[in-house]
N, C-alpha and C. Protein backbone atom coordinates (compact mmCIF):
# COMPACT_ATOMS: atom_id res chain seq x y z
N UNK A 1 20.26 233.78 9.54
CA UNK A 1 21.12 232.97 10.38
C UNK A 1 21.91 233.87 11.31
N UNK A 2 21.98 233.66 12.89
CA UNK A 2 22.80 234.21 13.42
C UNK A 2 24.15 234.08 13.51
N UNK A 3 25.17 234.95 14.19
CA UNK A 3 26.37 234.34 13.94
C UNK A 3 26.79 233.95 15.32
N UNK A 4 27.34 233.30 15.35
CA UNK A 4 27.85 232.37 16.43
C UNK A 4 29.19 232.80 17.42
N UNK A 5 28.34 232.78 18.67
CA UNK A 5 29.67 233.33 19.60
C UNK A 5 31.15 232.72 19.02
N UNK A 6 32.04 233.62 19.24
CA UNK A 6 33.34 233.09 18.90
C UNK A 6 34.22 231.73 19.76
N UNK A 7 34.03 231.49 20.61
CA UNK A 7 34.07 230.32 21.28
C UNK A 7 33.35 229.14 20.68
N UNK A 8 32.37 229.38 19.77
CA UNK A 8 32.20 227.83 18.75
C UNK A 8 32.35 227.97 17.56
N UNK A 9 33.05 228.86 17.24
CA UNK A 9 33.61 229.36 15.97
C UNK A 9 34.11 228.14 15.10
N UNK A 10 33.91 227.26 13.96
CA UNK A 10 34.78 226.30 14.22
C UNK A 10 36.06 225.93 14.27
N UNK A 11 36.72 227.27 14.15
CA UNK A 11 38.06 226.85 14.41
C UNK A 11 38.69 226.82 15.68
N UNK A 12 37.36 226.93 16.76
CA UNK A 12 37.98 227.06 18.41
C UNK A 12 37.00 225.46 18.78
N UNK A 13 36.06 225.02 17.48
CA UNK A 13 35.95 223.56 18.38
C UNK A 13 37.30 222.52 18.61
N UNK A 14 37.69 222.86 19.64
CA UNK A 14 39.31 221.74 19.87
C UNK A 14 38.75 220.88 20.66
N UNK A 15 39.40 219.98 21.57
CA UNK A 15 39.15 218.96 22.18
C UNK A 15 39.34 220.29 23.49
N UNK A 16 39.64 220.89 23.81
CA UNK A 16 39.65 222.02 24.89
C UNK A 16 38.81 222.41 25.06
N UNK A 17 38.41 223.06 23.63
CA UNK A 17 36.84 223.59 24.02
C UNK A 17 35.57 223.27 24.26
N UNK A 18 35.57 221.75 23.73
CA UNK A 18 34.13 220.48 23.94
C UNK A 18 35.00 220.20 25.35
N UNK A 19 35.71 220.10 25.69
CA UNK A 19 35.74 219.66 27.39
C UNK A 19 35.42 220.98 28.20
N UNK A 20 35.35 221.96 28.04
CA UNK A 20 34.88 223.38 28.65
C UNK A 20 33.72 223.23 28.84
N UNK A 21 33.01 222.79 27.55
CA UNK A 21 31.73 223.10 27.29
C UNK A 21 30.71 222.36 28.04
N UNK A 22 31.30 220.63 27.78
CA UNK A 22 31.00 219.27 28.84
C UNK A 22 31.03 219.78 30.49
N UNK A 23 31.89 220.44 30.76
CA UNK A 23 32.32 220.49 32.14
C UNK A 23 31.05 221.54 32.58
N UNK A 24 30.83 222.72 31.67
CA UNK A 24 29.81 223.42 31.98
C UNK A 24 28.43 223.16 32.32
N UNK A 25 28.05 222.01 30.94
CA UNK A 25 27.19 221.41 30.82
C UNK A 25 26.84 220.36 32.11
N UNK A 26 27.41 220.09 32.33
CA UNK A 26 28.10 219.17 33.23
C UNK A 26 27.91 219.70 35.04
N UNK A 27 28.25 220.71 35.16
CA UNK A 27 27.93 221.48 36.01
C UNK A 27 26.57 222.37 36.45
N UNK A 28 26.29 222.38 35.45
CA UNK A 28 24.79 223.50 35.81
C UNK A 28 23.66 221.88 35.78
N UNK A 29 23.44 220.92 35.20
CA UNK A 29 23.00 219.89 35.31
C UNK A 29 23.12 219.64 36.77
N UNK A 30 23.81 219.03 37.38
CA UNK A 30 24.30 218.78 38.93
C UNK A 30 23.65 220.02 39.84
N UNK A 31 23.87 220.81 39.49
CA UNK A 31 23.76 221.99 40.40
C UNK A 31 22.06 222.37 40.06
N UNK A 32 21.27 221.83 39.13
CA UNK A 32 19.82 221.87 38.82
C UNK A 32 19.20 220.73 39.51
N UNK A 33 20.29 220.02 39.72
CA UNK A 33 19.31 218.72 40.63
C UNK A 33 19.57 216.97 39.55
N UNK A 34 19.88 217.54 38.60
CA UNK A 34 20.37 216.28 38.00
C UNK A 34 20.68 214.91 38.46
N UNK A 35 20.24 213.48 38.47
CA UNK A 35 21.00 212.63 38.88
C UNK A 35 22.35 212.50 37.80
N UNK A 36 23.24 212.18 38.83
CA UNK A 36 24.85 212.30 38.59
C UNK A 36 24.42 210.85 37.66
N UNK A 37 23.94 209.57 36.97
CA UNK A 37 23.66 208.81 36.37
C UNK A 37 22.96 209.34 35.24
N UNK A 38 22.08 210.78 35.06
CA UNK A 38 21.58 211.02 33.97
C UNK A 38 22.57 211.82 33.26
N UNK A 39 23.21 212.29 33.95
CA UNK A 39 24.32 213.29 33.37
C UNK A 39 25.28 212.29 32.53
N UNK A 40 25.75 211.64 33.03
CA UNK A 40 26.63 209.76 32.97
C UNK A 40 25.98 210.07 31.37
N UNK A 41 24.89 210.20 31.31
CA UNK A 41 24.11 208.78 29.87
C UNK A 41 24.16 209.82 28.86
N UNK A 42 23.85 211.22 29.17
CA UNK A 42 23.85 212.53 28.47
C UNK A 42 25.36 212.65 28.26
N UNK A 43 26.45 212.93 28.56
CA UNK A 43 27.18 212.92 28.06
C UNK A 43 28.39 212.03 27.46
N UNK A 44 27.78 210.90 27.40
CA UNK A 44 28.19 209.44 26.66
C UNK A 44 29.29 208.89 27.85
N UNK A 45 29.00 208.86 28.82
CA UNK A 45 30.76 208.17 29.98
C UNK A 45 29.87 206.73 30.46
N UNK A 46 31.39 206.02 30.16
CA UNK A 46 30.11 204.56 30.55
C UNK A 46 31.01 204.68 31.88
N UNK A 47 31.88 205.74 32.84
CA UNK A 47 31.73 205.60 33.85
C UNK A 47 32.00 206.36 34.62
N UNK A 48 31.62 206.49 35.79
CA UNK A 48 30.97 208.03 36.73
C UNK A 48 32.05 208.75 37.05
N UNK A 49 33.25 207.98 37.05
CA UNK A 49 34.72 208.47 37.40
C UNK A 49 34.55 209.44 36.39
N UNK A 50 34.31 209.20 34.98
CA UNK A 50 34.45 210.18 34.04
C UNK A 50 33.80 211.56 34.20
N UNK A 51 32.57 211.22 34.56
CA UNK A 51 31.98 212.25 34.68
C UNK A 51 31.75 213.14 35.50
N UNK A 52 32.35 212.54 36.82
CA UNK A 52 32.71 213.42 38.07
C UNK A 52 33.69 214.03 37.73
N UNK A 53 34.73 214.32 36.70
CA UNK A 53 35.68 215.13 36.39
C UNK A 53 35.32 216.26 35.69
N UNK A 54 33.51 216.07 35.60
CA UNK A 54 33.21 217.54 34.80
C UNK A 54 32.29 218.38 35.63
N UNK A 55 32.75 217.64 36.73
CA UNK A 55 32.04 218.38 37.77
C UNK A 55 32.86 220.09 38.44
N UNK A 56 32.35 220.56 38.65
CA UNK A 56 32.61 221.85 39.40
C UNK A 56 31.53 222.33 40.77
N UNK A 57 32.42 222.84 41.79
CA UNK A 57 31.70 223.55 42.55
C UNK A 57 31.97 224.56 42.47
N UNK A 58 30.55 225.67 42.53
CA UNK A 58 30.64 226.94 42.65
C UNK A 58 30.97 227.62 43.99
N UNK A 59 31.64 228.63 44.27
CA UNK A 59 31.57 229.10 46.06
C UNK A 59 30.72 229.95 46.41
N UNK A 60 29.02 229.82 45.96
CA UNK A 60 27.42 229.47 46.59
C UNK A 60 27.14 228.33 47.40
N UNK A 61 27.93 226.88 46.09
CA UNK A 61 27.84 225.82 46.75
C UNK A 61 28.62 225.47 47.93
N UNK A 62 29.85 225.87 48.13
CA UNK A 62 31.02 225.73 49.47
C UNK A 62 30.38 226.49 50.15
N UNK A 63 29.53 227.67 50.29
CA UNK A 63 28.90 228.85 51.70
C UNK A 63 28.15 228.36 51.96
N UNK A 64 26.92 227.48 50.60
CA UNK A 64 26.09 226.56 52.10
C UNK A 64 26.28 225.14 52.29
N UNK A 65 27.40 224.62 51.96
CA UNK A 65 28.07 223.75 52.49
C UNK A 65 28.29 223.69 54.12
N UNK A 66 29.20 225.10 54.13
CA UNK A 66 29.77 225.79 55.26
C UNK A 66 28.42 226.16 56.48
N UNK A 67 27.75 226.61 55.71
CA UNK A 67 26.50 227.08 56.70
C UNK A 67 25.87 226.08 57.34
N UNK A 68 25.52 224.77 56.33
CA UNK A 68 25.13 223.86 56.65
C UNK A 68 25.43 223.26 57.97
N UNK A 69 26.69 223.04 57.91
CA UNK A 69 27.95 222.16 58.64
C UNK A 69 28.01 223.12 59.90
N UNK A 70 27.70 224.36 59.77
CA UNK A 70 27.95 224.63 61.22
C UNK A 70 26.39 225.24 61.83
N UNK A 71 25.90 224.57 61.28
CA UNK A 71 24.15 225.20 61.74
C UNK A 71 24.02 223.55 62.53
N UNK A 72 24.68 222.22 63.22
CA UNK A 72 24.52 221.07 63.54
C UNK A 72 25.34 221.55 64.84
């Protein structure tokens, strides 16, 4: 058996650290192409408000945002 990064140690599963983890999860999903509705069902939110709060942008995503927006 391996041992387990200290961040899921169980005395660091808090409600802090499953929302870290969600938000991560949460993030690299979206940023893989995910529909924002599969993410919804995967992490149990019966609504999108919820789950847009575990959203993050990276600043890869804001430069070609930026690039985007001024390449028009």
């Amino acid at each position: 058996m391996t041992a387990s990064p200290t961040w899921c140690a169980p005395s660091a599963r808090t409600p802090a650290c499953r929302a870290f983890a969600r938000t991560g999860c949460a993030t690299r999903l979206r940023e893989a192409g995910a529909d924002h509705a599969q993410i919804q069902a995967l992490l149990g939110h019966t609504s999108i408000e919820t789950t847009a709060r575990h959203f993050r942008v990276s600043p890869t995503e804001i430069a070609d945002l930026i690039d985007s927006a001024l390449d028009y």
